[in-house]
Protein backbone atom coordinates (compact mmCIF):
# COMPACT_ATOMS: atom_id res chain seq x y z
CA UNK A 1 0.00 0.00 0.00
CA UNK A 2 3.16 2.28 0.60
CA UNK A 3 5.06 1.05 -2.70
CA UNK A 4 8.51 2.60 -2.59
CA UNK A 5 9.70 5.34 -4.38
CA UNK A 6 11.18 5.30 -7.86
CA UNK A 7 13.57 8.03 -7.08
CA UNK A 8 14.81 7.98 -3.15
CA UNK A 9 17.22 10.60 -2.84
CA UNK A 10 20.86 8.59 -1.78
CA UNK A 11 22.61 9.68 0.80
CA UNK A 12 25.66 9.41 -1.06
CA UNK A 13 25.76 11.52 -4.15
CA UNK A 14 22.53 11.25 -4.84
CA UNK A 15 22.38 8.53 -6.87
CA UNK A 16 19.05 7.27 -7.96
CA UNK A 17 18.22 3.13 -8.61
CA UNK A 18 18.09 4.53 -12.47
CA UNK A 19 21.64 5.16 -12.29
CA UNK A 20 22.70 1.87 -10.58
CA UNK A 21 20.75 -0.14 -13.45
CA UNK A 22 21.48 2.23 -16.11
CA UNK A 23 25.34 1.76 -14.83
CA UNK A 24 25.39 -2.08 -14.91
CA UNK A 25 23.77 -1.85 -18.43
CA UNK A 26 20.22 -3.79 -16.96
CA UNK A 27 17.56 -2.70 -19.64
CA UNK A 28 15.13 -4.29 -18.32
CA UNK A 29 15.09 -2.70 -15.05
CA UNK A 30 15.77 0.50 -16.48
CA UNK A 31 12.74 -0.32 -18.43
CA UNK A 32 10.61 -0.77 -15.27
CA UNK A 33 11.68 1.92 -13.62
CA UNK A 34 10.83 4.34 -16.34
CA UNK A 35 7.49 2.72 -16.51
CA UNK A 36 7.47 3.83 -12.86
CA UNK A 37 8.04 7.02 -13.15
CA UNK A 38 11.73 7.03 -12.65
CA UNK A 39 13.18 10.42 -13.62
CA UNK A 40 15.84 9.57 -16.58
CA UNK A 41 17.11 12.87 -16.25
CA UNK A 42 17.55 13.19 -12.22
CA UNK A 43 21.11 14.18 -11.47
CA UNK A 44 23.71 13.35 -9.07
CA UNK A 45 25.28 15.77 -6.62
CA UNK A 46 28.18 16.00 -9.34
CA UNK A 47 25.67 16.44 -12.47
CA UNK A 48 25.43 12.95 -13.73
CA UNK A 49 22.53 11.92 -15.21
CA UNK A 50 21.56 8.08 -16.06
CA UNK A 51 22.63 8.84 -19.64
CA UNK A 52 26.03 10.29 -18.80
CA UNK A 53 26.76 7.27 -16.67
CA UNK A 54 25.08 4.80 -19.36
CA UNK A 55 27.48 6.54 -22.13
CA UNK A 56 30.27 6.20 -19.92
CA UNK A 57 29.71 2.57 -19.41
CA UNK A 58 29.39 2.23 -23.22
CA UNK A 59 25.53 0.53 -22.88
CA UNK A 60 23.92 1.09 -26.08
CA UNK A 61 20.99 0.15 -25.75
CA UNK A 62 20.04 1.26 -22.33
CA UNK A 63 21.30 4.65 -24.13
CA UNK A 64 18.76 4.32 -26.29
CA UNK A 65 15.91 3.11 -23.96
CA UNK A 66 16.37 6.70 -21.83
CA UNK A 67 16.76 8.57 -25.50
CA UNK A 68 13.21 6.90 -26.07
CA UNK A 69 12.54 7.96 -22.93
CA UNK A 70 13.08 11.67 -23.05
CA UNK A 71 16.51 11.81 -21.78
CA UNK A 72 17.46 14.96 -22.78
CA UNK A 73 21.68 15.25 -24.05
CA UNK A 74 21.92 18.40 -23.22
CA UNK A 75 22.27 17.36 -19.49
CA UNK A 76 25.87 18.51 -18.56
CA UNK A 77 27.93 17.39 -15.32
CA UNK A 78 28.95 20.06 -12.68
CA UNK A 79 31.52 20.60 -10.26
CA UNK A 80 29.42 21.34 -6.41
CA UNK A 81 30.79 21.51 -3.42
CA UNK A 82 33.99 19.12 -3.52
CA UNK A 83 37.63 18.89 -2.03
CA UNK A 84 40.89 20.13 -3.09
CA UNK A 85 42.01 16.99 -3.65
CA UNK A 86 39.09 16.08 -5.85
CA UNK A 87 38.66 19.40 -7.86
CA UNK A 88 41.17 19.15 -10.25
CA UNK A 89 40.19 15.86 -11.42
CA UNK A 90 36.58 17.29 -12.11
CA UNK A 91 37.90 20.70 -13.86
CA UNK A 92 38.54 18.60 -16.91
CA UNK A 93 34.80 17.04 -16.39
CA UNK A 94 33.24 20.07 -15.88
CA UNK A 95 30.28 20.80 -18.02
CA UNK A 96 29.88 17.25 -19.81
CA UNK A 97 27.11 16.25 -22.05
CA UNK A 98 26.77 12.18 -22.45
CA UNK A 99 28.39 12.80 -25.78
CA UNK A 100 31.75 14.22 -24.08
CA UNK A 101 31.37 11.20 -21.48
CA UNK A 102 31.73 9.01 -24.78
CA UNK A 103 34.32 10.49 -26.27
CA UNK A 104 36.23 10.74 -23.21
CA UNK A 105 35.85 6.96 -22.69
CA UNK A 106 36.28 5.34 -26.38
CA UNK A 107 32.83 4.38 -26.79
CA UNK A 108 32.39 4.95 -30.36
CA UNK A 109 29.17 3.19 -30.20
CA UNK A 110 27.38 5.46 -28.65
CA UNK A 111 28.63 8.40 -29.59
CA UNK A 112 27.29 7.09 -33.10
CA UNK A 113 23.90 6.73 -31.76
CA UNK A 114 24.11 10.44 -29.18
CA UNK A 115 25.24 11.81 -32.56
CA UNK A 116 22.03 10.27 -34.72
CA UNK A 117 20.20 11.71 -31.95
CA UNK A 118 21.32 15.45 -32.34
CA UNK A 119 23.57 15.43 -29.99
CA UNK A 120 25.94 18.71 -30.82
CA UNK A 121 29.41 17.29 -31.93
CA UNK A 122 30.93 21.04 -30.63
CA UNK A 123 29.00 21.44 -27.45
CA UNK A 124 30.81 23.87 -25.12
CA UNK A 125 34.02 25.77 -25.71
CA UNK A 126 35.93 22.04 -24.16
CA UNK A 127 34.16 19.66 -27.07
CA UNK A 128 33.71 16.19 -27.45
CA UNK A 129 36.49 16.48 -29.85
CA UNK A 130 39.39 18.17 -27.60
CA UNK A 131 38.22 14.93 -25.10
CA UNK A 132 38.35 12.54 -27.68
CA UNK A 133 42.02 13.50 -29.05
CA UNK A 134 42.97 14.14 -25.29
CA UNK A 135 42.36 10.23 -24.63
CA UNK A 136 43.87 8.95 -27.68
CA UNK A 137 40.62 7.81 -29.38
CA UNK A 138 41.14 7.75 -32.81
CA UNK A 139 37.85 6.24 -33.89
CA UNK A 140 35.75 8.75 -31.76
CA UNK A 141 37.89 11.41 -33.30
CA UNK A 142 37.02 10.15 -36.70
CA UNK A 143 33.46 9.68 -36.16
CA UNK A 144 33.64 13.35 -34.48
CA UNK A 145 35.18 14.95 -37.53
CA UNK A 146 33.05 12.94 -40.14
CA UNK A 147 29.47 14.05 -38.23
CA UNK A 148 30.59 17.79 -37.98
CA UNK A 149 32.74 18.06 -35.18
CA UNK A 150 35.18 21.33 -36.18
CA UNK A 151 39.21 21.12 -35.89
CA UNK A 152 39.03 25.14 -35.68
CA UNK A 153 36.45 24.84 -32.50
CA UNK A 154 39.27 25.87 -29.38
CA UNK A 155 38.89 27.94 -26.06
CA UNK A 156 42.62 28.95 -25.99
CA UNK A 157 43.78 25.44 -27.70
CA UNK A 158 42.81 23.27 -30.86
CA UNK A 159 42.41 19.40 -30.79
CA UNK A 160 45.69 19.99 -32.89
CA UNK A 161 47.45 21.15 -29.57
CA UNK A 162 46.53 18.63 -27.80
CA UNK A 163 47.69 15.73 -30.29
CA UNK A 164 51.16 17.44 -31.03
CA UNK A 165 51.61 17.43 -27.38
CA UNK A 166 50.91 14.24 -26.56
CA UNK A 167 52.40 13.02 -30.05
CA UNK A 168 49.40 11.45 -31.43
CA UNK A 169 50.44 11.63 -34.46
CA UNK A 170 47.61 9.33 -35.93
CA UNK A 171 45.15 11.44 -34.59
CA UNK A 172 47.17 15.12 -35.63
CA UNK A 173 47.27 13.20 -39.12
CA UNK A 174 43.40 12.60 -39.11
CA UNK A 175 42.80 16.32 -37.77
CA UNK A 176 45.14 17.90 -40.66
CA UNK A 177 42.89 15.87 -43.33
CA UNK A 178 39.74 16.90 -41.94
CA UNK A 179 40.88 21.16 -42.25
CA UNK A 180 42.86 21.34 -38.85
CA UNK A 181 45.56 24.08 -39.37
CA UNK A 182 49.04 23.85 -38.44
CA UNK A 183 49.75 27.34 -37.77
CA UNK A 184 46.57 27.43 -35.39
CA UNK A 185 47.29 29.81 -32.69
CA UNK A 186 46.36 29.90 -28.67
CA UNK A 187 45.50 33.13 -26.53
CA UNK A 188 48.98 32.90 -26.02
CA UNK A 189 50.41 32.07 -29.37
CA UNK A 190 51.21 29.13 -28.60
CA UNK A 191 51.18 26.54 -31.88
CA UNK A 192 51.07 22.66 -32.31
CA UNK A 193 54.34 23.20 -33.57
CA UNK A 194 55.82 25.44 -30.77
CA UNK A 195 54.53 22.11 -28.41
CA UNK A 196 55.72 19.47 -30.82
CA UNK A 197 59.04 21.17 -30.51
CA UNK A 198 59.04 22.12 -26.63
CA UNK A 199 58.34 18.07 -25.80
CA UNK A 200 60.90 16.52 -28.40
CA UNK A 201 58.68 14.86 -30.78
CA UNK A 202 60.67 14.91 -34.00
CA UNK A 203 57.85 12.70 -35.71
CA UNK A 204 55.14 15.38 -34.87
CA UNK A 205 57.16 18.33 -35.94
CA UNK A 206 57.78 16.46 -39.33
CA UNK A 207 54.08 16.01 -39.53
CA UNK A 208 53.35 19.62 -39.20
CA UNK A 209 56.06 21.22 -41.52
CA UNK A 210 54.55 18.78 -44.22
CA UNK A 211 51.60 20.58 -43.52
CA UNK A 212 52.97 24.35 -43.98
CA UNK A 213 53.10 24.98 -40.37
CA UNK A 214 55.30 28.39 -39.47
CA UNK A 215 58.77 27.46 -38.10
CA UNK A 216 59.61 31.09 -37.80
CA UNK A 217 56.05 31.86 -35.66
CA UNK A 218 57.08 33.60 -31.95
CA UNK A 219 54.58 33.02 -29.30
CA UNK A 220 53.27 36.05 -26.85
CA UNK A 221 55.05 34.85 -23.23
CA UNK A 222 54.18 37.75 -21.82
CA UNK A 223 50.44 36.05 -21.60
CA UNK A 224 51.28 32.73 -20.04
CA UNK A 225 50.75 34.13 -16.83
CA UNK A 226 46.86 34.07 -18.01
CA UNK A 227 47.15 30.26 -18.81
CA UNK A 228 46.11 29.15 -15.91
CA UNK A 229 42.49 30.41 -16.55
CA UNK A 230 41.54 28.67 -19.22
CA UNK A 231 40.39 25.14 -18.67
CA UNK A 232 41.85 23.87 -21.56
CA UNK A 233 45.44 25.26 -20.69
CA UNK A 234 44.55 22.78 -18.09
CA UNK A 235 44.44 19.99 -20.84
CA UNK A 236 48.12 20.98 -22.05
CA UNK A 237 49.80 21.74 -19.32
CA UNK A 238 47.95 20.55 -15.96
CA UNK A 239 50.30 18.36 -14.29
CA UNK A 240 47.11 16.21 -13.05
CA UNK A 241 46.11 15.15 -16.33
């Protein structure tokens, strides 16, 4: 007579029985708990929804049950009221859709299907893309690039940065074909080529002077001070990455 609640509040994080089934990839009980009245887009304390954690665990078709089911992909992850200790490990999480939570984790499956579904391949000045290439997942990067996803979107830094820093030189190779430019500058003038060279990465730089990039291009160091504001400065240089 006093049936239990579809969505108790947890007292850790918040975390509804919709996320623990949509986590462990149970459709079926996600099923049922949509049918009773489960919220599919009720949030924990840090901003994940049941779709974020579904296209994290690379579940396709619970990720399409709660797309069926209103799940909306604009849902993005936050950063509350969290330790030191803990806060730089969700700057580079901040503001997620599902489709970032993909990208970041190699499911190209589901990206597919978020991207089907209208999900924006350059959400938010940190995309899907920078995430992608930041992780070393060359098939999200390609599917990324082939469904819209711009080489030119940056908020300080390119996807191109990030793979001549880390000397993914696959993935800089896919960027360059799909319009990425080698002479793309930061806020602080900083080019792939500048961090190709500053790292040691004589395969990278070889890539990029193939593709025209400036060898005679000065940076403004007088701005690097400012680097530190800019979340994806974090991605190049953050020593917790």
């Amino acid at each position: 007579s006093n049936p239990i609640p579809a969505d108790p509040c947890s007292l850790c994080f918040l975390c509804t029985p919709l996320h623990c089934a949509a986590r462990m990839g149970h459709k079926e009980l996600v099923k049922l708990l949509l049918e009773h009245k489960a919220n599919p887009n009720s949030t924990t304390t840090a901003g994940h929804s049941p779709l974020h954690i579904a296209a994290r665990e690379g579940h396709v078709q619970t990720v399409r049950l709660l797309l069926d089911m209103e799940a909306q992909q604009t849902k993005m992850t936050k950063v509350n009221h969290v330790s030191l200790k803990c806060l730089c490990h969700l700057l580079i999480s901040f503001c997620f859709t599902p489709l970032h939570v993909a990208s970041k984790y190699g499911k190209v499956d589901v990206a597919e299907l978020l991207l089907e579904r209208g999900a924006n391949p350059n959400a938010n000045g940190l995309t899907p893309l920078h995430v992608a290439v930041h992780h070393n997942n060359l098939d999200v990067v390609n599917l990324l690039v082939s469904k819209g996803g711009s080489p030119h979107s940056a908020n300080g830094y390119t996807a191109l940065h990030i793979a001549a820093k880390q000397n993914q030189v696959e993935v800089a190779n896919s960027l360059l074909q799909h319009g990425a430019s080698a002479n793309a500058e930061s806020l602080q003038g900083v080019t792939p080529l500048h961090l190709a060279s500053q790292e040691g990465r004589p395969d990278m730089v070889s890539l990029l002077i193939s593709k025209q990039a400036n060898v005679n291009l000065g940076n403004k160091a007088r701005a690097h001070h400012q680097r530190h504001k800019n979340i994806l400065a974090h991605f190049i240089f953050g020593s917790y990455i």
